[in-house]
N, C-alpha and C. Protein backbone atom coordinates (compact mmCIF):
# COMPACT_ATOMS: atom_id res chain seq x y z
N UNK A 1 117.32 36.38 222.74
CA UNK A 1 117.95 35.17 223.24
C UNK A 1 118.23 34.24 222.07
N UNK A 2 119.53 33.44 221.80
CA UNK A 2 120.10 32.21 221.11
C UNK A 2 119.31 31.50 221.40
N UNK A 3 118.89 31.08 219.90
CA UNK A 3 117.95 29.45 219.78
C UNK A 3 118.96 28.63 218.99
N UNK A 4 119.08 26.77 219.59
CA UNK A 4 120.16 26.48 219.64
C UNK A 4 119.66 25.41 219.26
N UNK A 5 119.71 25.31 217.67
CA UNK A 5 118.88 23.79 217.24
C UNK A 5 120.02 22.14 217.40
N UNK A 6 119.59 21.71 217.51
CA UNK A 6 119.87 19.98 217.84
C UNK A 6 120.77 19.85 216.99
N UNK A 7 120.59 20.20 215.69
CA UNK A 7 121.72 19.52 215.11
C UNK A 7 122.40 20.81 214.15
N UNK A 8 122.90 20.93 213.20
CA UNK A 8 123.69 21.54 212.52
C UNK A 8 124.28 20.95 210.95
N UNK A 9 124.80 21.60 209.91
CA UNK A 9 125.65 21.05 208.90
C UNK A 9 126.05 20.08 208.76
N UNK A 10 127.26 20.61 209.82
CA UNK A 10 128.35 19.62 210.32
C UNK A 10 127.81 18.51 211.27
N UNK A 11 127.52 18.68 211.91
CA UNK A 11 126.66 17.05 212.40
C UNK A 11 125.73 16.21 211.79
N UNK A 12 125.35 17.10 210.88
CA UNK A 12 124.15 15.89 209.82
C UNK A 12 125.16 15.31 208.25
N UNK A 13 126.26 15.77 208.42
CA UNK A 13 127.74 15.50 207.25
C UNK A 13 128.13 14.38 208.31
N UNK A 14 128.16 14.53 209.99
CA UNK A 14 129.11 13.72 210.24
C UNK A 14 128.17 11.89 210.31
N UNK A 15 127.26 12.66 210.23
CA UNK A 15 126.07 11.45 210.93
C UNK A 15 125.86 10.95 209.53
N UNK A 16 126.04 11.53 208.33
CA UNK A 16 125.76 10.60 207.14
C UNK A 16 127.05 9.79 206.63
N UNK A 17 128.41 10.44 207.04
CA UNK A 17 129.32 9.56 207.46
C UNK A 17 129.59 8.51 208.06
N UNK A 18 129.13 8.59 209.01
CA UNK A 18 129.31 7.33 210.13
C UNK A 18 127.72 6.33 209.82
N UNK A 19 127.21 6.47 209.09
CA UNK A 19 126.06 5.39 208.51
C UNK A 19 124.59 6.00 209.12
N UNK A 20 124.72 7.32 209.84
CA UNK A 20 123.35 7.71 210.09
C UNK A 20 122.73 8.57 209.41
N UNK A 21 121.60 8.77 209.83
CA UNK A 21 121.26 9.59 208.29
C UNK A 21 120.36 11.12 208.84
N UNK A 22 120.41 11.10 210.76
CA UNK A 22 119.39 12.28 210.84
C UNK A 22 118.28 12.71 211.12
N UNK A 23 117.24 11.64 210.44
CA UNK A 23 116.66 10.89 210.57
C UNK A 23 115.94 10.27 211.83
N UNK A 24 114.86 10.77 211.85
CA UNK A 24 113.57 10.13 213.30
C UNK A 24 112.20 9.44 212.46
N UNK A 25 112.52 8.15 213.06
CA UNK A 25 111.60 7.37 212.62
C UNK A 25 110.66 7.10 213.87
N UNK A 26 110.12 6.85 213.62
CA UNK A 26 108.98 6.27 214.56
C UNK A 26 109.34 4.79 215.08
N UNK A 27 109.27 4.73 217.01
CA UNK A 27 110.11 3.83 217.42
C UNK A 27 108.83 3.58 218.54
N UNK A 28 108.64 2.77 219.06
CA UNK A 28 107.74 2.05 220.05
C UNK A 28 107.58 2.67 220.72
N UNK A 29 108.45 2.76 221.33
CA UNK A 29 107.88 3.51 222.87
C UNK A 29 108.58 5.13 223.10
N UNK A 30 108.55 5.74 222.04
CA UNK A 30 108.36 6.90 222.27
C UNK A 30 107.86 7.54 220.63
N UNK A 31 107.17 8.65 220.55
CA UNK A 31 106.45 9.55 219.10
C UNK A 31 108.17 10.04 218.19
N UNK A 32 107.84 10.40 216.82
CA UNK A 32 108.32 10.86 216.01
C UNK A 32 109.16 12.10 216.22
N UNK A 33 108.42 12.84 216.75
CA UNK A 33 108.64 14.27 217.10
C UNK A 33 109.33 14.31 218.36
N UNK A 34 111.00 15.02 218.39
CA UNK A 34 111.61 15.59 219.67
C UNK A 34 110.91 16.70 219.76
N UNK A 35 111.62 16.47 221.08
CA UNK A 35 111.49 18.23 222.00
C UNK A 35 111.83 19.26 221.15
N UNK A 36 113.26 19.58 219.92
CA UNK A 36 113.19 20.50 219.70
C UNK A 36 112.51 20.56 217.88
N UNK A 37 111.88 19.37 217.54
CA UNK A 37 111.25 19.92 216.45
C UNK A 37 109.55 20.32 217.03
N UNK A 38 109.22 20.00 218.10
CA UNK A 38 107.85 20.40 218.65
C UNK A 38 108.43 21.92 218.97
N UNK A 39 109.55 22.17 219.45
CA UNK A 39 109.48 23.73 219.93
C UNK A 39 109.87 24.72 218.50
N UNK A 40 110.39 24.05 217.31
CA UNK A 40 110.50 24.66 216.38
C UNK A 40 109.21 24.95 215.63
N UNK A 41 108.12 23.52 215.59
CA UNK A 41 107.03 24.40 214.81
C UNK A 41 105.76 25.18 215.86
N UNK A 42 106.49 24.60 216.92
CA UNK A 42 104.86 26.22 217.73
C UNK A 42 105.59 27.22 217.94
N UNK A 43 107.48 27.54 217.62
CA UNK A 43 107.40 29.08 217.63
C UNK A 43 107.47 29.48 216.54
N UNK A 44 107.29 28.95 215.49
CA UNK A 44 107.44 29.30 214.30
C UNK A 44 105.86 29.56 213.36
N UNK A 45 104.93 28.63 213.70
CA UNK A 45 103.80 27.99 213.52
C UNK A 45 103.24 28.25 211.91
N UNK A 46 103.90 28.73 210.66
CA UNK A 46 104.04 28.78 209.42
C UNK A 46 104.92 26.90 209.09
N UNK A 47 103.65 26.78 208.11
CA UNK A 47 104.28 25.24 207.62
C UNK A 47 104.26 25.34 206.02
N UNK A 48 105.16 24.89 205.25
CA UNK A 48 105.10 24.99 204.04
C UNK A 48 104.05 23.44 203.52
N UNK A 49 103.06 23.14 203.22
CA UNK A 49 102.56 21.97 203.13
C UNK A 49 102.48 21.55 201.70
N UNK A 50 103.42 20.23 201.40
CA UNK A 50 103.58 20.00 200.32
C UNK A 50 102.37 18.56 199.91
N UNK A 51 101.82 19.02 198.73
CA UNK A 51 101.20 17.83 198.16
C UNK A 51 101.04 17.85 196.94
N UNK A 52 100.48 16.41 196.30
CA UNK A 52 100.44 15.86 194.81
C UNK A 52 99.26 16.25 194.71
N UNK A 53 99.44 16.78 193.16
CA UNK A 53 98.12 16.98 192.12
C UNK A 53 97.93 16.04 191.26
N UNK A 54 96.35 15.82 190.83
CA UNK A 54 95.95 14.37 190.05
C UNK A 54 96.94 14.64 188.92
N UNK A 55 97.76 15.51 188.02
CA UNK A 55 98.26 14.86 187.33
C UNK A 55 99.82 15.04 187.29
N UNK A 56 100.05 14.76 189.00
CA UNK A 56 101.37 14.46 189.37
C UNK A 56 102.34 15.81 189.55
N UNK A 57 102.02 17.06 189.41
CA UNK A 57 102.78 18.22 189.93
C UNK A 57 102.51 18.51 191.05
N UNK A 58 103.32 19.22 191.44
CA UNK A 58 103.67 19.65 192.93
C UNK A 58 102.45 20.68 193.34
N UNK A 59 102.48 20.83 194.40
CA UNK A 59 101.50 21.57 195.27
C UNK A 59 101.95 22.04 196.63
N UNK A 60 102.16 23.44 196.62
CA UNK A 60 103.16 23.90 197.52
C UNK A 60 102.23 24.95 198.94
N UNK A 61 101.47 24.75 199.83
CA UNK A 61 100.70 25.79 200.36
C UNK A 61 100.82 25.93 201.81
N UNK A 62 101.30 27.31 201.86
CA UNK A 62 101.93 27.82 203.28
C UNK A 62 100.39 27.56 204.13
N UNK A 63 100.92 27.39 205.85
CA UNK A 63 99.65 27.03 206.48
C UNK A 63 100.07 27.49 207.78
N UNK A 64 99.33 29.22 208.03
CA UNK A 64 100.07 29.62 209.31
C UNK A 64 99.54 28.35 210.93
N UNK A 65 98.68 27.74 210.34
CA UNK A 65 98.03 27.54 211.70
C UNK A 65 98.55 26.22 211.78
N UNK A 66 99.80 25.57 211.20
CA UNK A 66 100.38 24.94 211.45
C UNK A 66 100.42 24.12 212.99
N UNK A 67 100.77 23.15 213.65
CA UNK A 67 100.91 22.86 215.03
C UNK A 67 101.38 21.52 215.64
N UNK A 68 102.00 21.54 216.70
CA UNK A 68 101.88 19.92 217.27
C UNK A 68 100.66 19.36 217.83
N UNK A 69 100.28 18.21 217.55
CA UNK A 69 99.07 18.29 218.34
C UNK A 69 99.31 16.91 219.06
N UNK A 70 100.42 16.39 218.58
CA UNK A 70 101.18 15.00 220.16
C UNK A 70 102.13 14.24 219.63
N UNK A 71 102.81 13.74 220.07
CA UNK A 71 104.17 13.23 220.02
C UNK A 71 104.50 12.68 218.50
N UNK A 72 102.99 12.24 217.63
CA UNK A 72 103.90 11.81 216.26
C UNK A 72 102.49 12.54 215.07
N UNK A 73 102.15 13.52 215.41
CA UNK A 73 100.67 13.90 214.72
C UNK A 73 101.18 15.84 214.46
N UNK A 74 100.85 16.06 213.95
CA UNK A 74 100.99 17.76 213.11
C UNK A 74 99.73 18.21 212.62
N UNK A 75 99.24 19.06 213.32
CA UNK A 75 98.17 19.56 212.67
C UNK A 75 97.85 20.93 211.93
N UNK A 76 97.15 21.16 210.80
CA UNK A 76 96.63 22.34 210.68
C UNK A 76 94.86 22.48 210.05
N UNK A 77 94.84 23.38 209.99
CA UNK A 77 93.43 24.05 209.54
C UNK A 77 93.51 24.55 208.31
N UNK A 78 92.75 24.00 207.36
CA UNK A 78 91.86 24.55 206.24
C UNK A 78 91.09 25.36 205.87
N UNK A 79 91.37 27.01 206.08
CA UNK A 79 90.67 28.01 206.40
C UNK A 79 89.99 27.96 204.47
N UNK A 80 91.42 28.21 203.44
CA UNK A 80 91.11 28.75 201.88
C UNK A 80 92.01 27.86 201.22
N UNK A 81 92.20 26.39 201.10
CA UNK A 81 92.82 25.99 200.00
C UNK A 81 92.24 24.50 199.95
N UNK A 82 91.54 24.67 199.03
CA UNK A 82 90.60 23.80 198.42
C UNK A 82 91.56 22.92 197.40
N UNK A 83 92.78 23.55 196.65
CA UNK A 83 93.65 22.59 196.15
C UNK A 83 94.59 21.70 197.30
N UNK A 84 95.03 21.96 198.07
CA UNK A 84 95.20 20.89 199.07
C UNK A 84 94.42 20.05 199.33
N UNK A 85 93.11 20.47 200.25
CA UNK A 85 92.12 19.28 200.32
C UNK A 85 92.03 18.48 199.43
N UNK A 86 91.55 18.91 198.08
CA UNK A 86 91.08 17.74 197.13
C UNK A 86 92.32 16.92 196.51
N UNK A 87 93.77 17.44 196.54
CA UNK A 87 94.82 17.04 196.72
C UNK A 87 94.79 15.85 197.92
N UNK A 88 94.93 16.00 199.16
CA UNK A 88 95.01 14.87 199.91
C UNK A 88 93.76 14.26 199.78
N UNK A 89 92.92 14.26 199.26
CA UNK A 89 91.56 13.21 199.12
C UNK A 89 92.01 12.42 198.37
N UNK A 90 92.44 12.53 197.33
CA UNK A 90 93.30 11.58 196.34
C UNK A 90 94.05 10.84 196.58
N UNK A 91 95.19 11.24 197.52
CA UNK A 91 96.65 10.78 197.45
C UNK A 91 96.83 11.67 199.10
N UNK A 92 96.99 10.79 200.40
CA UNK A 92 96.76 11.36 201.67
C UNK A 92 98.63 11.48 201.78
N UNK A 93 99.64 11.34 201.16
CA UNK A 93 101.01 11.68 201.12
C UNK A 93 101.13 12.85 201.69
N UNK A 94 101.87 13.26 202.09
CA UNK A 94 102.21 15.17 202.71
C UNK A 94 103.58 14.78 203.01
N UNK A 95 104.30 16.33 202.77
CA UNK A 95 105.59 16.74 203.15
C UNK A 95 105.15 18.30 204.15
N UNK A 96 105.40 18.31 205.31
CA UNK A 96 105.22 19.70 205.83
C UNK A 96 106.95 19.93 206.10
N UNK A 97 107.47 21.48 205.85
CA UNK A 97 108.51 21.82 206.31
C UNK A 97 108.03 23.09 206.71
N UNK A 98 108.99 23.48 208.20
CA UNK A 98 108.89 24.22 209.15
C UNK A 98 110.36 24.73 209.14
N UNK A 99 110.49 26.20 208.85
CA UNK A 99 111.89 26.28 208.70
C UNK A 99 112.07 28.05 210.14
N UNK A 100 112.75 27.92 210.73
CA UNK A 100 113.14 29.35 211.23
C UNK A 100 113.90 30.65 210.51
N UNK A 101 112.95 31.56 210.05
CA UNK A 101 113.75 31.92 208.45
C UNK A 101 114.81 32.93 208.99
N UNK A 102 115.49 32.82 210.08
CA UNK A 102 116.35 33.69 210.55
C UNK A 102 117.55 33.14 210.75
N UNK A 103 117.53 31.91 211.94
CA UNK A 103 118.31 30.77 211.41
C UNK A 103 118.64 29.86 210.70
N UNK A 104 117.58 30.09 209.54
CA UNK A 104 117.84 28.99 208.28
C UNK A 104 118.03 27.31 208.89
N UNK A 105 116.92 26.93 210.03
CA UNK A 105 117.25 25.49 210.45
C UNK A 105 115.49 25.43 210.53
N UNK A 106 115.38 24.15 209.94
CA UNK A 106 114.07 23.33 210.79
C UNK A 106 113.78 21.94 210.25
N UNK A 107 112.99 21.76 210.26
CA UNK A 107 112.11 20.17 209.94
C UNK A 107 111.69 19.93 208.55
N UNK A 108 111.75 18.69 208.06
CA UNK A 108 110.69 18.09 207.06
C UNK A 108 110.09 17.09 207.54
N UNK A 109 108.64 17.45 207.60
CA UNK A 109 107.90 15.93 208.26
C UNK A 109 107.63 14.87 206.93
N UNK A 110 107.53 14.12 207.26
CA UNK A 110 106.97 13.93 205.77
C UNK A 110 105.58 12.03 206.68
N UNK A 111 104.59 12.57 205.52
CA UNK A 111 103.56 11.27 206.55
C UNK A 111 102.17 11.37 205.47
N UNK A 112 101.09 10.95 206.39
CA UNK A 112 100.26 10.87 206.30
C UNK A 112 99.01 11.50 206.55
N UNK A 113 98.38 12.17 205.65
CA UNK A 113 97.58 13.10 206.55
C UNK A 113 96.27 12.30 206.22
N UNK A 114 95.20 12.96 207.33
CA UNK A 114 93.49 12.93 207.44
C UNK A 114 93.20 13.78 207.37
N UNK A 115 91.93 13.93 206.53
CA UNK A 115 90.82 15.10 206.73
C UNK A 115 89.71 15.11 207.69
N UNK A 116 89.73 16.10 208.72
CA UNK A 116 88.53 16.09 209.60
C UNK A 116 87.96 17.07 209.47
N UNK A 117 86.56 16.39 209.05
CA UNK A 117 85.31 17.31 208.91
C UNK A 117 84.02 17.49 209.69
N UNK A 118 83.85 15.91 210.68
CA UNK A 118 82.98 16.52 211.82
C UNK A 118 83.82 15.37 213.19
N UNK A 119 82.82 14.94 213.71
CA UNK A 119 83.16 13.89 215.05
C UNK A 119 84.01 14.65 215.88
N UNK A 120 84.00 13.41 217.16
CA UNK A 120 85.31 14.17 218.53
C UNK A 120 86.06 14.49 218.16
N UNK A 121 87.24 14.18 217.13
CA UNK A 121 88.22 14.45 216.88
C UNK A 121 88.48 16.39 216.31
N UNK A 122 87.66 16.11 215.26
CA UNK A 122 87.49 17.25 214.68
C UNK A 122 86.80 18.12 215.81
N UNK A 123 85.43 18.06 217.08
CA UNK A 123 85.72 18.90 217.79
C UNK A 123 86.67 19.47 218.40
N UNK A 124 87.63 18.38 219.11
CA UNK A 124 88.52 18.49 219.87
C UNK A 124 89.89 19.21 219.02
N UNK A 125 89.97 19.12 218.15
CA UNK A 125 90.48 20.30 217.01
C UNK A 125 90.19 21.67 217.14
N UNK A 126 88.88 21.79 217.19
CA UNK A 126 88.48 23.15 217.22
C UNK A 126 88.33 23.92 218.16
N UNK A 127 88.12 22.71 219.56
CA UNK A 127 88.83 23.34 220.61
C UNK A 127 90.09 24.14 221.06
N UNK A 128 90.87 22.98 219.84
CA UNK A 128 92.03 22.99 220.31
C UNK A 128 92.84 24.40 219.56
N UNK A 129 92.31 24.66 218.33
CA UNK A 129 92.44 26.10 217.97
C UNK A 129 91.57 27.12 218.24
N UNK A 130 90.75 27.04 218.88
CA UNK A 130 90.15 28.28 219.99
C UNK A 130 90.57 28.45 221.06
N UNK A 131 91.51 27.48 221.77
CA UNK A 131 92.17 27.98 222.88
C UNK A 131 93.68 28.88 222.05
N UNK A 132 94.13 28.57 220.97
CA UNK A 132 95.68 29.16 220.45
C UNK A 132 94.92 30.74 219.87
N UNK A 133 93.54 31.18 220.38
CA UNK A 133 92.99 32.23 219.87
C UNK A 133 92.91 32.32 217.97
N UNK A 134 92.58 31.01 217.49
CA UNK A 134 92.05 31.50 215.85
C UNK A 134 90.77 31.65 216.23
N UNK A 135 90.34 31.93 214.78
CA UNK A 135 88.74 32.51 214.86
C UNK A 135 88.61 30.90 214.18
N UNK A 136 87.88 30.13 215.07
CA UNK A 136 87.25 29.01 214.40
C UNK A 136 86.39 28.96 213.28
N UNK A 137 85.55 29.74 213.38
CA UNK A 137 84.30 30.16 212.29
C UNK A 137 85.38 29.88 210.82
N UNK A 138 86.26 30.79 210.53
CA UNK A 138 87.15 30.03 209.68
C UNK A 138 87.07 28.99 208.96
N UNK A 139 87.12 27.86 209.82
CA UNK A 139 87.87 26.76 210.02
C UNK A 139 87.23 25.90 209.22
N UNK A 140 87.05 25.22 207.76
CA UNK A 140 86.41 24.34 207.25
C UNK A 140 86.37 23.06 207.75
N UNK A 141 87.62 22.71 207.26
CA UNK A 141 88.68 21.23 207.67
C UNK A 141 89.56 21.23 208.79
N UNK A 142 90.01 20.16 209.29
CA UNK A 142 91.35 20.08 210.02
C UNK A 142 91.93 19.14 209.25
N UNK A 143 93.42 19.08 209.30
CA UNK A 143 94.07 18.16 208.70
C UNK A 143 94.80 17.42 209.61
N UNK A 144 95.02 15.86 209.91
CA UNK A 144 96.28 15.83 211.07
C UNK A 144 96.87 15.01 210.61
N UNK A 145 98.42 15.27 210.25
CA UNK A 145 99.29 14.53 209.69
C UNK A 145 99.88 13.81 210.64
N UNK A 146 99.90 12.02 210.49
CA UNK A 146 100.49 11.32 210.80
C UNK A 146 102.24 11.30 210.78
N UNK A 147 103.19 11.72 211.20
CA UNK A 147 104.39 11.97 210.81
C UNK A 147 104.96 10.57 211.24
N UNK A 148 105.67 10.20 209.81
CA UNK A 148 106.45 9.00 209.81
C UNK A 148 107.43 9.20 209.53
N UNK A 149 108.33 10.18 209.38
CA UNK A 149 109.68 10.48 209.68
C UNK A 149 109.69 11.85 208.96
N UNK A 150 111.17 12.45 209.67
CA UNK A 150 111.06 13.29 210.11
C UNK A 150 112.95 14.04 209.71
N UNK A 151 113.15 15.38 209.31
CA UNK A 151 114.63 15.36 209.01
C UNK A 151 114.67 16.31 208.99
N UNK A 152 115.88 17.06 209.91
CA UNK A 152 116.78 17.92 210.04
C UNK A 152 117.38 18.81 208.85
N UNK A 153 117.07 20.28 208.65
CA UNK A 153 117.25 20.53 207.10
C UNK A 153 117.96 22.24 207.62
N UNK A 154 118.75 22.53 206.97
CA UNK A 154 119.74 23.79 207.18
C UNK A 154 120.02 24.49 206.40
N UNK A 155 120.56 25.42 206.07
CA UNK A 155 121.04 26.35 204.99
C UNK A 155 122.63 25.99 204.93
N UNK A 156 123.22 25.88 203.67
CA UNK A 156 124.33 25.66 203.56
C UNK A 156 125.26 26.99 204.07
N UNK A 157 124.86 27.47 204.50
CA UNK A 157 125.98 28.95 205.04
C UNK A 157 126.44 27.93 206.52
N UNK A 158 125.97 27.04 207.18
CA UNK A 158 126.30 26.23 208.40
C UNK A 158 127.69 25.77 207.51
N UNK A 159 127.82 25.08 206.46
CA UNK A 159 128.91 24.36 206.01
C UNK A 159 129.82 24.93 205.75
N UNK A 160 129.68 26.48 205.57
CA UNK A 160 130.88 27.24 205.11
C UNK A 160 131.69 27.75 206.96
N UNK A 161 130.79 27.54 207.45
CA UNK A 161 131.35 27.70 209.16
C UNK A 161 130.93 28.99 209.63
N UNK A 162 129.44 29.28 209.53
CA UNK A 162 129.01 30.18 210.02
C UNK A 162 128.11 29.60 211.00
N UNK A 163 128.25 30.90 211.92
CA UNK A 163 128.03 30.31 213.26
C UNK A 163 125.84 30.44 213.45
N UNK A 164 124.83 30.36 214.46
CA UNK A 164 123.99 30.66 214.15
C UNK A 164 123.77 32.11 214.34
N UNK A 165 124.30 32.74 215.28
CA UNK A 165 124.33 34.59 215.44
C UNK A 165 124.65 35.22 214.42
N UNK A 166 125.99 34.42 213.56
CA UNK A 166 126.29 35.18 212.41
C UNK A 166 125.08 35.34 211.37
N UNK A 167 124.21 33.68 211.05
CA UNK A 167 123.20 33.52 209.88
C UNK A 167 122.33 34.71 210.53
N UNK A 168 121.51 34.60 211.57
CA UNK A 168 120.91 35.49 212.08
C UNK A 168 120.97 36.82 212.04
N UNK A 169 122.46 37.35 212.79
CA UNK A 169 122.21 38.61 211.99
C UNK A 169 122.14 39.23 210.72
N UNK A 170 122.53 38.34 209.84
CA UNK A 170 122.60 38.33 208.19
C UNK A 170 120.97 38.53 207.78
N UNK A 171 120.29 37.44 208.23
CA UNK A 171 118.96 37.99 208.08
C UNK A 171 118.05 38.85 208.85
N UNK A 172 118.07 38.99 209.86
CA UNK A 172 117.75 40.14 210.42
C UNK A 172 118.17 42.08 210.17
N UNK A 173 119.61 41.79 209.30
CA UNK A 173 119.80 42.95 208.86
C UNK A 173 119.25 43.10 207.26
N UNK A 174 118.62 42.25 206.70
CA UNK A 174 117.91 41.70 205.53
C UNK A 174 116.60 42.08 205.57
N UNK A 175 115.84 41.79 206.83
CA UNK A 175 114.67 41.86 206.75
C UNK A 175 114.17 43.52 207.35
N UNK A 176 115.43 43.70 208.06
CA UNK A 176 115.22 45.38 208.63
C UNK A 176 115.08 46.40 207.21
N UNK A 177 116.32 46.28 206.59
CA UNK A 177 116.34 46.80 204.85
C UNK A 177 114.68 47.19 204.52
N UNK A 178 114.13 45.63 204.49
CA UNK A 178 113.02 45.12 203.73
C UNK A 178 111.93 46.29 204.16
N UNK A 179 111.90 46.61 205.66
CA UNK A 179 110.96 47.15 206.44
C UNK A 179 111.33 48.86 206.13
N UNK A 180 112.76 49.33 205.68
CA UNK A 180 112.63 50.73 205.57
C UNK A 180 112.90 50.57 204.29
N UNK A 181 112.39 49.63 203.11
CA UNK A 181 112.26 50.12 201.88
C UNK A 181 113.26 49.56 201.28
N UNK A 182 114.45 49.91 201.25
CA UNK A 182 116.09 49.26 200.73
C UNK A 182 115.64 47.44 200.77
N UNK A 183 116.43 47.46 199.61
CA UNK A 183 116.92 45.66 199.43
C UNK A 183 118.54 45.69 200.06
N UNK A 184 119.08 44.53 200.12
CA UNK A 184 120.32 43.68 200.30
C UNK A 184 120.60 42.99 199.58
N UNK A 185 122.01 42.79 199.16
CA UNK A 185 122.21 41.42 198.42
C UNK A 185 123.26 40.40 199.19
N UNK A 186 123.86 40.84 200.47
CA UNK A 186 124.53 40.66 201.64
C UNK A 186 124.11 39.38 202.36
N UNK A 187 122.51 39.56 202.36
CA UNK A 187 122.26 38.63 203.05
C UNK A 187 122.24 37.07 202.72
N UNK A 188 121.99 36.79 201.43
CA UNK A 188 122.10 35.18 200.83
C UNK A 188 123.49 34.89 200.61
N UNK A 189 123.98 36.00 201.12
CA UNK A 189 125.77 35.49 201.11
C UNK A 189 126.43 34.44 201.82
């Protein structure tokens, strides 16, 4: 089945045109997060989690257990990366991006994160990933990022006027290759 994201290329060209920018900020009476960036990162649930190192380089660490956990909050678990943690102890900044690597569309959150290490919260965390079936035992930390805005991010093959079935099957016949051995060079086309 077609997954049919919110926005596109061409609508985030037309929206920076006309003075908008794309862009979900956090507004009173409703959370950060639409309907379809909550349905993009729980079917996707891989987050790229970006953070600062004390002497200012980047810090890049994939986080399958990625999640929504309510209308303006993102959570994941700290199973093995101890450079993140001590990264946000420092400097609580975060960029998470959530991308669909088939359709080349998803999110950049970008906010505030916490570290939870015991109390309700952090139970109710661990609840809350023992019901999505992880193995809690795992689980050192939770992290829950405050998301204070939020942006629409695409692969430039949208601008050349490809449709999403077309990107899709481009990578899907990419990743089939991958699985019987053969590369492509077709597909970043």
């Amino acid at each position: 089945m077609a997954m049919s994201y919110a926005f596109s290329g061409r609508l985030a060209k037309r929206l920076r045109r006309k003075g908008g920018s794309g862009t979900h900020e956090r507004r009173r009476d409703t959370g950060v997060l639409t309907a379809d960036m909550k349905r993009v990162v729980e079917e996707q649930r891989l987050g790229f989690v970006a953070t600062v190192c004390p002497d200012g380089t980047p810090n890049l660490s994939p986080k399958g257990t990625t999640a929504v956990w309510d209308d303006d909050h993102l959570v994941f678990a700290n199973i093995r990366s101890p450079g993140t943690l001590a990264n946000l102890r420092q400097n609580a900044n975060v960029e998470v991006n959530v991308v669909d690597p088939f359709l080349r569309k998803g999110y950049r959150f970008k906010g505030v994160a916490s570290v939870l290490e015991s109390g309700a919260l952090y139970d109710k965390a661990i609840a809350f990933y023992k019901e999505r079936g992880s193995r809690v035992s795992a689980i050192r930390e939770v992290v829950m990022v405050r998301v204070q805005r939020a942006h629409p991010i695409d692969s430039p093959a949208y601008d050349l006027g490809l449709t999403e079935d077309e990107v899709r099957d481009r990578w899907e016949r990419h990743f089939q290759s991958l699985r019987a051995g053969r590369t492509t060079s077709s597909a970043g086309k």
